[in-house]
N, C-alpha and C. Protein backbone atom coordinates (compact mmCIF):
# COMPACT_ATOMS: atom_id res chain seq x y z
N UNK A 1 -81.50 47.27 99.26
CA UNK A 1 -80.42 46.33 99.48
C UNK A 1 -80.98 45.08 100.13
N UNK A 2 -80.23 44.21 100.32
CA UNK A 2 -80.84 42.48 100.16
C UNK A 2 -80.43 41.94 101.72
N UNK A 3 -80.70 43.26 102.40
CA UNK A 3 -80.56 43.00 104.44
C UNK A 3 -81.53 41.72 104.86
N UNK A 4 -81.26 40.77 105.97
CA UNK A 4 -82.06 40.08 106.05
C UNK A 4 -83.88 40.66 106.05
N UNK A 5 -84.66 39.91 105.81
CA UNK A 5 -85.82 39.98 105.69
C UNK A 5 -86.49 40.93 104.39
N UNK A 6 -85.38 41.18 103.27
CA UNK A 6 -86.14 41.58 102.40
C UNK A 6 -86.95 41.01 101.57
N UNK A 7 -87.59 41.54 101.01
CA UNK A 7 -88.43 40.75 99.78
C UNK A 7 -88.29 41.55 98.52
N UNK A 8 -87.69 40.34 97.57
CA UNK A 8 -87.43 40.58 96.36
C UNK A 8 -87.68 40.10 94.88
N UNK A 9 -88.18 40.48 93.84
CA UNK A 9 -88.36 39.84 92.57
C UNK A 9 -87.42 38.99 92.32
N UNK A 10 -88.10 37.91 92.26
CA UNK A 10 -86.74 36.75 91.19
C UNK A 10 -86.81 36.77 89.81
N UNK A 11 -86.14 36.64 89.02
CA UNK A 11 -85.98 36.60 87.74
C UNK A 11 -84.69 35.76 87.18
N UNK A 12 -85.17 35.52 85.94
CA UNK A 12 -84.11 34.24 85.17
C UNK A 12 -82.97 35.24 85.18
N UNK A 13 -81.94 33.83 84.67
CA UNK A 13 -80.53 34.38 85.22
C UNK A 13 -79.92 35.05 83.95
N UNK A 14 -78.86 35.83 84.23
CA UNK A 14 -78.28 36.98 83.21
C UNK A 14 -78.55 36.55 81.66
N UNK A 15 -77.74 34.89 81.43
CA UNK A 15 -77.83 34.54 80.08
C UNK A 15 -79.06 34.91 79.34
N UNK A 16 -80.24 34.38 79.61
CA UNK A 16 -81.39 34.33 79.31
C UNK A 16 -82.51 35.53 79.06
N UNK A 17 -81.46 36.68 80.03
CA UNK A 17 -82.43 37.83 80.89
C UNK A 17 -81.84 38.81 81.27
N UNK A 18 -80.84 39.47 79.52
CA UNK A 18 -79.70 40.75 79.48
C UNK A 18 -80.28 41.76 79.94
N UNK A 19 -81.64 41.83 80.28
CA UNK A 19 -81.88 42.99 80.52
C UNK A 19 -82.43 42.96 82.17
N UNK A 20 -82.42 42.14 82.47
CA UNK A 20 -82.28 41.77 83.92
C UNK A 20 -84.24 42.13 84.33
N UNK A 21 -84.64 41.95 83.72
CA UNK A 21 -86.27 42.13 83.89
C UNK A 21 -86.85 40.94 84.81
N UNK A 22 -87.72 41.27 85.88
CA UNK A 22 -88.11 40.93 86.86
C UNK A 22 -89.09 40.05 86.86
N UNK A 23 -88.91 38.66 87.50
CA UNK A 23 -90.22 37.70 87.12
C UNK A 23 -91.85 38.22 87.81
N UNK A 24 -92.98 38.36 86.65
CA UNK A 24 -93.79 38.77 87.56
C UNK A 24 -94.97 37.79 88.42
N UNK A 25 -94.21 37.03 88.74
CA UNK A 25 -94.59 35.85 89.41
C UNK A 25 -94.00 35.47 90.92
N UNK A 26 -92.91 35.45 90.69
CA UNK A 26 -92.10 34.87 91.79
C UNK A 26 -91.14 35.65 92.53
N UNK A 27 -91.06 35.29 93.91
CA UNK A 27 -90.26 36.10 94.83
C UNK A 27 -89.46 35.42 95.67
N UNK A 28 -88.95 35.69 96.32
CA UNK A 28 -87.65 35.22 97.63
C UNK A 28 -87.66 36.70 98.73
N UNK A 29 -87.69 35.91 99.89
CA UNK A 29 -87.43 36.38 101.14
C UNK A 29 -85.97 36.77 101.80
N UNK A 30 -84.95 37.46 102.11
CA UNK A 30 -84.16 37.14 102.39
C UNK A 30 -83.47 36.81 103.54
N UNK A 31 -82.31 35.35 103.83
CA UNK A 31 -82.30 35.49 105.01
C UNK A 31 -80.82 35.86 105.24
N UNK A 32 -79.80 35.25 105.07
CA UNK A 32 -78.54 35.28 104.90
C UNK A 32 -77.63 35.14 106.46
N UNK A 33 -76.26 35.90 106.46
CA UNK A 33 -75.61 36.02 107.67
C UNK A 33 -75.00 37.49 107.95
N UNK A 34 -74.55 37.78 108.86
CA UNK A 34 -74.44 38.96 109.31
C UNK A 34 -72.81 39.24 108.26
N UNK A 35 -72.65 40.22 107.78
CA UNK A 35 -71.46 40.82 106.64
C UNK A 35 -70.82 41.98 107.29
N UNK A 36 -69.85 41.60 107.63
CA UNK A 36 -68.58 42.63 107.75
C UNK A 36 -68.54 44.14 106.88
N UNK A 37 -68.25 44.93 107.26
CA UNK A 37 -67.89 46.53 106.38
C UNK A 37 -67.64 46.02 105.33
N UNK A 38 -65.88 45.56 105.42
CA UNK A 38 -65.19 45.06 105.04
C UNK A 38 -65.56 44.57 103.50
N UNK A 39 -66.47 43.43 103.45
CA UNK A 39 -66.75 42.85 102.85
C UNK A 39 -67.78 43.60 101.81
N UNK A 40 -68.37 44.14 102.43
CA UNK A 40 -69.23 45.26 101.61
C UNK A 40 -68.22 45.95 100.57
N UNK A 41 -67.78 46.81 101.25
CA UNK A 41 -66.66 47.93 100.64
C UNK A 41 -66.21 46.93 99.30
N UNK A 42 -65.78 45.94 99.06
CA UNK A 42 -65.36 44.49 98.13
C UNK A 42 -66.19 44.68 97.30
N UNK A 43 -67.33 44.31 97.65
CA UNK A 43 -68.45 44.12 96.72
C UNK A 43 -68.68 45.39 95.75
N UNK A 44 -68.16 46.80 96.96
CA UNK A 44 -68.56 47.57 96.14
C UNK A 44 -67.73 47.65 94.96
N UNK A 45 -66.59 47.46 95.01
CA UNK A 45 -65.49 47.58 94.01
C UNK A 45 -65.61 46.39 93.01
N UNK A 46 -66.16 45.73 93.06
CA UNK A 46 -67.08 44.86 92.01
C UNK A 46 -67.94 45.16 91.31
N UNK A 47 -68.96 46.00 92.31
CA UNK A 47 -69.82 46.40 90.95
C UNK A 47 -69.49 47.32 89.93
N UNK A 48 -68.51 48.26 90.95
CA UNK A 48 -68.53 49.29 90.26
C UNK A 48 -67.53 49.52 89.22
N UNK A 49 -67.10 48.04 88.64
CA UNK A 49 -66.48 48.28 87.90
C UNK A 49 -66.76 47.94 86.39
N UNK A 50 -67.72 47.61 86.31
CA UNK A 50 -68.79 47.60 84.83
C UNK A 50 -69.52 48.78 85.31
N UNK A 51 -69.44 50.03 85.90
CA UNK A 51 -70.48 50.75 86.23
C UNK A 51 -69.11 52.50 85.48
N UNK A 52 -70.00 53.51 85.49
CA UNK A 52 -69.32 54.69 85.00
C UNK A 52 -68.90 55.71 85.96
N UNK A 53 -68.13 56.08 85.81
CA UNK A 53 -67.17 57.13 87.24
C UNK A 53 -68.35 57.54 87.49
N UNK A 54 -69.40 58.43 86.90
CA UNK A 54 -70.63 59.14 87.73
C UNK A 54 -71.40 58.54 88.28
N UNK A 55 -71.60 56.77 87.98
CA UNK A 55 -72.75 56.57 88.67
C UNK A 55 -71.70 55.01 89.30
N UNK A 56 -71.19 55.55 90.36
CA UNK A 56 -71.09 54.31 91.22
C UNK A 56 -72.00 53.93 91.99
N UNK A 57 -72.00 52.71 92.46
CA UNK A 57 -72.38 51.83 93.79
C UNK A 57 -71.85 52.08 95.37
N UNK A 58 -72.74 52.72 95.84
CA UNK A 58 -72.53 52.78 97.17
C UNK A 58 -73.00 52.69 98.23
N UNK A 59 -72.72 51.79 99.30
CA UNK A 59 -73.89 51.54 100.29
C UNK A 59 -73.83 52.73 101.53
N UNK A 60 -75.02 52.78 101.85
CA UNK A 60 -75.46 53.92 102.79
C UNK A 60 -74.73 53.45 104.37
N UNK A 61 -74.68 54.16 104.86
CA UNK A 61 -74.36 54.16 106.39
C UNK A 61 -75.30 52.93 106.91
N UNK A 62 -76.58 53.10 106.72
CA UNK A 62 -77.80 52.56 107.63
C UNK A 62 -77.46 51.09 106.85
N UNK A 63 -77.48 50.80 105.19
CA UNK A 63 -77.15 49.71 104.95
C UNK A 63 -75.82 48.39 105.65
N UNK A 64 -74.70 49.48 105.68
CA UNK A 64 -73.70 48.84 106.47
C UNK A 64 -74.07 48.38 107.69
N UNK A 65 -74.74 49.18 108.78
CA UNK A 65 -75.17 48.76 110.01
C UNK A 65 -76.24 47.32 110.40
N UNK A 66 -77.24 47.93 109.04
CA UNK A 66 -77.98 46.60 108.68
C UNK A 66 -77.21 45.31 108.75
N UNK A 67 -76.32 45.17 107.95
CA UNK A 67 -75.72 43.82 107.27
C UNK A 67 -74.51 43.54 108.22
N UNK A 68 -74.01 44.25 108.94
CA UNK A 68 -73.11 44.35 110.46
C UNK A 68 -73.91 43.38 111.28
N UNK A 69 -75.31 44.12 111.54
CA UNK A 69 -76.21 43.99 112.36
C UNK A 69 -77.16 42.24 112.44
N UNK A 70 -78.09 42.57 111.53
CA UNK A 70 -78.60 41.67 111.05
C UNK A 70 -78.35 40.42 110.00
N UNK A 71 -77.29 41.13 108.86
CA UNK A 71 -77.21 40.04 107.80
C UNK A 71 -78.07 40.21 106.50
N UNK A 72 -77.80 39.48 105.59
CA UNK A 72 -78.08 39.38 104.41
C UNK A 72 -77.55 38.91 103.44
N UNK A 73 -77.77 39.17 101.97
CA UNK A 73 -76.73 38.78 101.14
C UNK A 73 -76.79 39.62 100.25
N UNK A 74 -75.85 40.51 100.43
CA UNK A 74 -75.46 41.59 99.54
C UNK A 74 -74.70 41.46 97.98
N UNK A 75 -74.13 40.34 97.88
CA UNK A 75 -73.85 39.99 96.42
C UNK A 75 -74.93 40.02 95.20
N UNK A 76 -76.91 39.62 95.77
CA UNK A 76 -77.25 40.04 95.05
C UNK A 76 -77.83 41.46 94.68
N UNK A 77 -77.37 42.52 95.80
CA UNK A 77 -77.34 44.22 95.21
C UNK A 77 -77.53 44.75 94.03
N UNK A 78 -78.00 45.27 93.51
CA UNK A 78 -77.85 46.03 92.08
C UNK A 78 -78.23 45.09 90.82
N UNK A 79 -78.43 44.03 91.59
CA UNK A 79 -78.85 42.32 90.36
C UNK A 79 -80.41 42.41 90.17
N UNK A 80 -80.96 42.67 91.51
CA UNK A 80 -82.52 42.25 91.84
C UNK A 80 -83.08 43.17 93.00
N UNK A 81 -84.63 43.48 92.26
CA UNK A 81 -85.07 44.35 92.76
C UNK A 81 -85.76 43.81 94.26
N UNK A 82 -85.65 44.85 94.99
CA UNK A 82 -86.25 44.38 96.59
C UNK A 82 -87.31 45.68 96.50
N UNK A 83 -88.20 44.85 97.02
CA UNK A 83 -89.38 46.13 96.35
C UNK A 83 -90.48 45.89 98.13
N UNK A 84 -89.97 45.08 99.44
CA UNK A 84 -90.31 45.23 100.13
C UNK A 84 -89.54 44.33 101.64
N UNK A 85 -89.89 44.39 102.89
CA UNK A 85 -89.77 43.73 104.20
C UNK A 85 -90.48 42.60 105.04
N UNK A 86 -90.28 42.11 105.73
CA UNK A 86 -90.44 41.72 106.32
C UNK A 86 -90.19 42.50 107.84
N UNK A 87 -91.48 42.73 108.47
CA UNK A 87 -91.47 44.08 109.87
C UNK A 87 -91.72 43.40 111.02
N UNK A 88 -92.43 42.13 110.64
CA UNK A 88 -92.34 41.28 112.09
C UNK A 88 -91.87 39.38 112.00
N UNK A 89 -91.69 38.94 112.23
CA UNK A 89 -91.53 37.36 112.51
C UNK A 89 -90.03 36.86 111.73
N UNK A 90 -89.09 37.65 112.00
CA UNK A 90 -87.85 37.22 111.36
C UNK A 90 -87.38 35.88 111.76
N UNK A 91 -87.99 35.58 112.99
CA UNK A 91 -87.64 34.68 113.75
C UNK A 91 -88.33 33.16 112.95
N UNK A 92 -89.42 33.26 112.48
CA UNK A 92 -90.11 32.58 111.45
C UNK A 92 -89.11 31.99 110.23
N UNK A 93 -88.37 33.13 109.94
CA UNK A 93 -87.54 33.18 108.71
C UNK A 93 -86.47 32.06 108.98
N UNK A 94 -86.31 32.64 110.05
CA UNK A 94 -85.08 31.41 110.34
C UNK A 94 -85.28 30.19 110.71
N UNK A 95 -86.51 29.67 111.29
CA UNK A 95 -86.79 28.67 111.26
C UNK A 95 -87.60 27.68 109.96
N UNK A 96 -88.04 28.85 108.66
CA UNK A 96 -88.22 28.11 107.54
C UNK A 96 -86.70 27.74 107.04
N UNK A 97 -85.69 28.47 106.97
CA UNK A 97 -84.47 28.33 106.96
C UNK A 97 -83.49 27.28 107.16
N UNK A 98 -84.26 26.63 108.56
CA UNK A 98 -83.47 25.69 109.31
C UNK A 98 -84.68 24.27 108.40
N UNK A 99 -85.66 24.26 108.27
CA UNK A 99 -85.92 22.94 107.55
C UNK A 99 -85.15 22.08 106.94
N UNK A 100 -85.59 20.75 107.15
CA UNK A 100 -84.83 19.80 106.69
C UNK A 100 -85.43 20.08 104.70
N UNK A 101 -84.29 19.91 103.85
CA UNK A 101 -84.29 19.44 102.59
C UNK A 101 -83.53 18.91 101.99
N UNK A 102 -84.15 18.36 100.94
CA UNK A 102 -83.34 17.44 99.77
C UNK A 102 -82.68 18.24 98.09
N UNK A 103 -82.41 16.90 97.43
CA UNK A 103 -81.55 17.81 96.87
C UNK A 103 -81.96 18.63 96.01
N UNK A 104 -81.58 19.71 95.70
CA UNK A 104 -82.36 20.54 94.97
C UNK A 104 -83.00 22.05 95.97
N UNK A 105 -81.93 21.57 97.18
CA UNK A 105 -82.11 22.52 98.26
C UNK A 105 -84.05 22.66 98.57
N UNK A 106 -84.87 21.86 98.19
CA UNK A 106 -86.79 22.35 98.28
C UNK A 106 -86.62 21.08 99.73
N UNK A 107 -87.77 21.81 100.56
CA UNK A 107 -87.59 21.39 101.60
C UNK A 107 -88.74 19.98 101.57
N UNK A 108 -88.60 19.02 102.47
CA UNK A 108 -88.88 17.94 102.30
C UNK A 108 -90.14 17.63 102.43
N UNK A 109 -90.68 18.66 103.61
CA UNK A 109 -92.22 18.94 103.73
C UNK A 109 -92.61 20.35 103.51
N UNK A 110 -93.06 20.54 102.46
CA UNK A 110 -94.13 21.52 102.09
C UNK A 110 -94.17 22.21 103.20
N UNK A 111 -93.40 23.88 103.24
CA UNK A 111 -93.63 25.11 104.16
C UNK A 111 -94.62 26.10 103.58
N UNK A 112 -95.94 25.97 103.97
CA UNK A 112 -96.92 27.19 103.95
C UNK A 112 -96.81 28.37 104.40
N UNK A 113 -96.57 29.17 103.56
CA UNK A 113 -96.47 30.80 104.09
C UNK A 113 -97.96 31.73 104.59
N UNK A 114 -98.54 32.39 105.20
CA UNK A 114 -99.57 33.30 104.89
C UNK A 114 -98.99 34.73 105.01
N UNK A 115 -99.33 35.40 104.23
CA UNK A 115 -98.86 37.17 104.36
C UNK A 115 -99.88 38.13 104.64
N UNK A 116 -99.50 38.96 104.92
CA UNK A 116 -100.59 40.05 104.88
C UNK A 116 -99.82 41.46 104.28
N UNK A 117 -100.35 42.00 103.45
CA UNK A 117 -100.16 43.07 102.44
C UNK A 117 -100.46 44.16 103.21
N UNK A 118 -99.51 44.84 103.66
CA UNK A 118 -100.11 46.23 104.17
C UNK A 118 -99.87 47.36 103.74
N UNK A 119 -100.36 48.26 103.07
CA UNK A 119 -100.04 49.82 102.06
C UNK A 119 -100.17 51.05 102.85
């Protein structure tokens, strides 16, 4: 699920990309805002309604607390794969976040990331 600080495959959008296949290039971090139960529970009844009585959408206990807790953006759920975290410098996140940008939302000065891959 898409709790702040995940990391997730981007990929072109539905029209283009029916089968929702994952760019193997490019990614996004996530940062978002903190989400109500409430609002979850919504979402769920959204997805699950192109989805089949046996296989609904449902978020876990720990997910709700997450997105209570921390935040995120759970609308893109079940869209795009999150295939990892962010375990330390969230605080980082939010301050790439807060950069000034132009239009086209890309920020005005060039933000350098470095990562480290750990297995």
């Amino acid at each position: 699920y898409h709790k702040k600080g995940a990391l997730s495959a981007a990929r072109q959008g539905d029209a283009g990309n029916p089968e929702k296949k994952s760019s193997g290039s490019q990614f996004y971090v996530v940062q978002g805002k903190p989400t109500p139960a409430t609002t979850l529970l919504q979402n769920e009844k959204r997805k699950n309604v192109r989805r089949a009585p046996d296989n609904q959408y449902k978020y876990s206990d720990r997910a709700i607390a997450d997105y209570e807790a921390m935040g995120g953006t759970p609308f893109l759920d079940d869209d795009y794969t999150v295939f990892g975290e962010v375990i330390e410098g969230l605080d980082v996140l939010d301050a790439i976040a807060a950069v000034q940008t132009a239009p086209g939302d890309r920020p005005v000065e060039d933000v350098t990331m470095f990562m480290e891959i750990i297995k």
